[in-house]
C-alpha atoms as a PDB file:
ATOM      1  CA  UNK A   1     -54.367  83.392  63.433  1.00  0.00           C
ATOM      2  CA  UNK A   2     -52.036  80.408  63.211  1.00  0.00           C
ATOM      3  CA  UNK A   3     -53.205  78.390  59.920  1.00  0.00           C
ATOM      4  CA  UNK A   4     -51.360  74.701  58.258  1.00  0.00           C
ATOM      5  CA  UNK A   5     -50.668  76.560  54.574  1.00  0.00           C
ATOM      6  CA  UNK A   6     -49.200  74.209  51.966  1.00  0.00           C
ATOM      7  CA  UNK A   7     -45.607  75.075  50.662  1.00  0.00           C
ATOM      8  CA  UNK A   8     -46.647  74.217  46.913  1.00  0.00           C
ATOM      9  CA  UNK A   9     -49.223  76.781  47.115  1.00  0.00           C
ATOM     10  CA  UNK A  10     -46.393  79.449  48.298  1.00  0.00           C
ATOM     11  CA  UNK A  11     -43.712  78.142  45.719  1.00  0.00           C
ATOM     12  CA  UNK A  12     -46.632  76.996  42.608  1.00  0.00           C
ATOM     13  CA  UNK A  13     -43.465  76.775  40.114  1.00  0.00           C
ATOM     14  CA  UNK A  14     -41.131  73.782  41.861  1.00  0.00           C
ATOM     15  CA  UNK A  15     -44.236  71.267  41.013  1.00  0.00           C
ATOM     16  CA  UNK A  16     -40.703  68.551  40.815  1.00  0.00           C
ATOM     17  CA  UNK A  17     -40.054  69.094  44.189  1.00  0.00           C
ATOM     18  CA  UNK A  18     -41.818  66.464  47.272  1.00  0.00           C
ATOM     19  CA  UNK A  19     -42.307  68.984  50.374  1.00  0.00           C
ATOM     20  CA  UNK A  20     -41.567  67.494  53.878  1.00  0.00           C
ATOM     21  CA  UNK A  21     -43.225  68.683  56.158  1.00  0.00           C
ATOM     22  CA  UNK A  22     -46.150  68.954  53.013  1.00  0.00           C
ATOM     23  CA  UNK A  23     -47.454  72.376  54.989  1.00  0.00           C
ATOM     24  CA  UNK A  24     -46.285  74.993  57.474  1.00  0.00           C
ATOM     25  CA  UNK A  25     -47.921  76.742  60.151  1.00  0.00           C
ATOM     26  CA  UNK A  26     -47.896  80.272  59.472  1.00  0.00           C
ATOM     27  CA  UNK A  27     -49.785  83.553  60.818  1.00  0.00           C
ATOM     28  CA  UNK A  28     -52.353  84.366  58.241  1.00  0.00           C
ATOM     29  CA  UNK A  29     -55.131  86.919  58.501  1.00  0.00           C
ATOM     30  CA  UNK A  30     -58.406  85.313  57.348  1.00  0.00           C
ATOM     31  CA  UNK A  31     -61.754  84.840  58.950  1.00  0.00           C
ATOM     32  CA  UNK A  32     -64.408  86.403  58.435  1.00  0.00           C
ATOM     33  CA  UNK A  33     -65.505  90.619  58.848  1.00  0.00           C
ATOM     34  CA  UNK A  34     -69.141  91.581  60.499  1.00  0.00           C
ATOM     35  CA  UNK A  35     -69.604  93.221  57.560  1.00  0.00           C
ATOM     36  CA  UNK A  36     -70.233  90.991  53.631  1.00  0.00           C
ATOM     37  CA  UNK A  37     -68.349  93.574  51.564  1.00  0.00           C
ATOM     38  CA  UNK A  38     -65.047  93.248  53.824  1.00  0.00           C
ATOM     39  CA  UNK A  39     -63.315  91.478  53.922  1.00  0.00           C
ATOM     40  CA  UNK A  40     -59.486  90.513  56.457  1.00  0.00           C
ATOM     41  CA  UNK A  41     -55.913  91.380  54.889  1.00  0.00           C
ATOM     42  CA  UNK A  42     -52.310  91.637  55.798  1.00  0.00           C
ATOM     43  CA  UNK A  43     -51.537  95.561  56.521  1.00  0.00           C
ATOM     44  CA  UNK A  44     -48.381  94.251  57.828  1.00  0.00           C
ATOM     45  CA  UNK A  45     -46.361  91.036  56.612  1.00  0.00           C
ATOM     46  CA  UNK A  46     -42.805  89.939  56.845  1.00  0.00           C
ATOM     47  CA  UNK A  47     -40.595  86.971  55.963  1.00  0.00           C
ATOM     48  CA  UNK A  48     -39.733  84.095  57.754  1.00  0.00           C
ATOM     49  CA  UNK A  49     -37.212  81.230  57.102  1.00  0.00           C
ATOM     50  CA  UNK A  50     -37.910  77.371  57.741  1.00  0.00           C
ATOM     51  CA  UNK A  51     -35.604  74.180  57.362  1.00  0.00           C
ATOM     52  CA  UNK A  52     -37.893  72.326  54.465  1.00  0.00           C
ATOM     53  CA  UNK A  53     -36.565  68.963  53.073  1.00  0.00           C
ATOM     54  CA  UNK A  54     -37.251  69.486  49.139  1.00  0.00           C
ATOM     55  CA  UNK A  55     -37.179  65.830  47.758  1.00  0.00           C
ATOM     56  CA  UNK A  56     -37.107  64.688  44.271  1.00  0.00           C
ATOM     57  CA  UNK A  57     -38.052  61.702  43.683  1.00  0.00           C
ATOM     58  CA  UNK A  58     -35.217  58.810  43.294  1.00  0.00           C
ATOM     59  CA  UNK A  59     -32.921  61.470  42.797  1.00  0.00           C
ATOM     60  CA  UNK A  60     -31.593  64.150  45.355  1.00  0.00           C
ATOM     61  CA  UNK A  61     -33.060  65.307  49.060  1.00  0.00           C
ATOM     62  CA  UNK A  62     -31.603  68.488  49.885  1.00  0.00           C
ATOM     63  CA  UNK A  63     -32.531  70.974  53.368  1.00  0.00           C
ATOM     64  CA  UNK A  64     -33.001  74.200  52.163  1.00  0.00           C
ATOM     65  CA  UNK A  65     -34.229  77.146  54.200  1.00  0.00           C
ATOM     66  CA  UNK A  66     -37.319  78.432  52.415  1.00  0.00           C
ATOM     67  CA  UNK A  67     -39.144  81.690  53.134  1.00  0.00           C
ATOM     68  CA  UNK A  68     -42.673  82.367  53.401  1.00  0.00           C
ATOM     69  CA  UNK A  69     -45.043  85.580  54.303  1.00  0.00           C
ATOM     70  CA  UNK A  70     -46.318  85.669  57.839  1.00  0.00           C
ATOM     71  CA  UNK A  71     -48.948  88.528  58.979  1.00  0.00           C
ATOM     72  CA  UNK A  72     -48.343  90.322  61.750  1.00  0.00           C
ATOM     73  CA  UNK A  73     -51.451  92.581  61.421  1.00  0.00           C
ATOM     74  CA  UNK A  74     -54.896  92.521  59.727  1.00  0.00           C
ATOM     75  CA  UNK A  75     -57.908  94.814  59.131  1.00  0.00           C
ATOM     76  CA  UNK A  76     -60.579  94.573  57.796  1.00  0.00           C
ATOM     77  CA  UNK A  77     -60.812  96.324  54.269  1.00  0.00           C
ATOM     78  CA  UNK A  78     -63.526  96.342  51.620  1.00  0.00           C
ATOM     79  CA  UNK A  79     -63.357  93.123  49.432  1.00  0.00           C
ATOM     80  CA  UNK A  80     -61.874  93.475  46.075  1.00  0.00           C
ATOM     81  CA  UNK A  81     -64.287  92.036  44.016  1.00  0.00           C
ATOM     82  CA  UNK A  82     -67.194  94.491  45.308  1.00  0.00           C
ATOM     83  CA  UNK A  83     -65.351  97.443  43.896  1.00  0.00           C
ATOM     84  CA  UNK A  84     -64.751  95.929  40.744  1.00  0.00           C
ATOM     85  CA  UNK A  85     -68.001  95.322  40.455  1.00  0.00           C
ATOM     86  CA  UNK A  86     -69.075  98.947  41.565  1.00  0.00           C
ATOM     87  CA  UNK A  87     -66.691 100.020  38.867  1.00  0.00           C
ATOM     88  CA  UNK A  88     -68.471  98.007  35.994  1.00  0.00           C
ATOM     89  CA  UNK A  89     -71.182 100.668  35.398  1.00  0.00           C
ATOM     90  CA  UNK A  90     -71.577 100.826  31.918  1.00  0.00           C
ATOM     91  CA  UNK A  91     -74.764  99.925  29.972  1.00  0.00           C
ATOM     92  CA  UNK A  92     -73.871  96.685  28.000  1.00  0.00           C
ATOM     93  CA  UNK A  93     -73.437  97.564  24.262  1.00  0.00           C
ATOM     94  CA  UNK A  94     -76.749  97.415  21.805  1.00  0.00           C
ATOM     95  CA  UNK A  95     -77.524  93.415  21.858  1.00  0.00           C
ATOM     96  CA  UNK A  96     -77.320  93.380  18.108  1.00  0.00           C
ATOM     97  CA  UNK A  97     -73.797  93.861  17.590  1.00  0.00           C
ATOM     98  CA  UNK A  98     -72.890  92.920  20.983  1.00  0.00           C
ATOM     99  CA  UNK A  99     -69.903  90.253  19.592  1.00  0.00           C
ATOM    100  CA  UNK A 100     -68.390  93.116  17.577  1.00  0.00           C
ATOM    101  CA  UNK A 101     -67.708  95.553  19.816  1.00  0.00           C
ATOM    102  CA  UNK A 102     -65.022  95.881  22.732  1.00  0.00           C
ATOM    103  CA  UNK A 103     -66.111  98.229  25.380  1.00  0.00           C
ATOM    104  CA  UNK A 104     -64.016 100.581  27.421  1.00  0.00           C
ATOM    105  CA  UNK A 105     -64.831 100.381  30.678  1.00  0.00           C
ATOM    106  CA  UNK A 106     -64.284 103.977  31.193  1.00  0.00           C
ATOM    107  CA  UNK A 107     -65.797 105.542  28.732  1.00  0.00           C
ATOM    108  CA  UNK A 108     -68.266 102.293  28.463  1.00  0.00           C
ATOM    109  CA  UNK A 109     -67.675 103.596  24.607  1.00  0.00           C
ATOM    110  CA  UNK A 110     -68.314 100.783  21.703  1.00  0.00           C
ATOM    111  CA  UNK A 111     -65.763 100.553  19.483  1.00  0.00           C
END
């Protein structure tokens, strides 16, 4: 759906820069799935251009179009974090030593 998402969270690097408008209205899949482990994503984005004034302060105001990701279809799709977790299945190395050793994850060796 149709959600206010704030430029400086799209464009994190031009912290200089005064936004106006501050946010944009953009299609966004979110929300939640009937199921915990899914969650909704983008299976199909593209790019759209807006008119944002980028002020800096008691120096320059400039127009510049600026482009941001809309969605144009979600699904939902088992949540990231869940197979991560899924993944981690190693025993946790002997507690003695535990700050000396590195463990691979796919071996779950202890080196």
């Amino acid at each position: 759906g149709e959600t206010m998402v704030d430029i400086f969270q799209e464009y994190p690097d031009e912290v200089e820069y005064i936004f106006k408008p501050s946010c944009v209205a953009l299609m966004r899949c979110g929300g939640c799935c009937n199921d915990e482990a899914l969650e909704c994503v983008p299976t199909e984005v593209y790019n759209v251009t807006m008119e944002i004034m980028k002020l800096k302060p008691f120096q320059s105001q400039h127009i510049h179009p600026m482009s941001f990701q809309q969605h144009s279809k979600c699904e939902c799709r088992p949540k990231k974090e869940v197979r991560i977790r899924q993944e981690n299945h190693c025993e946790p190395c002997s507690e003695r030593r535990k700050h000396l050793y590195k463990q691979d994850p796919l071996t779950c060796k202890c080196s």
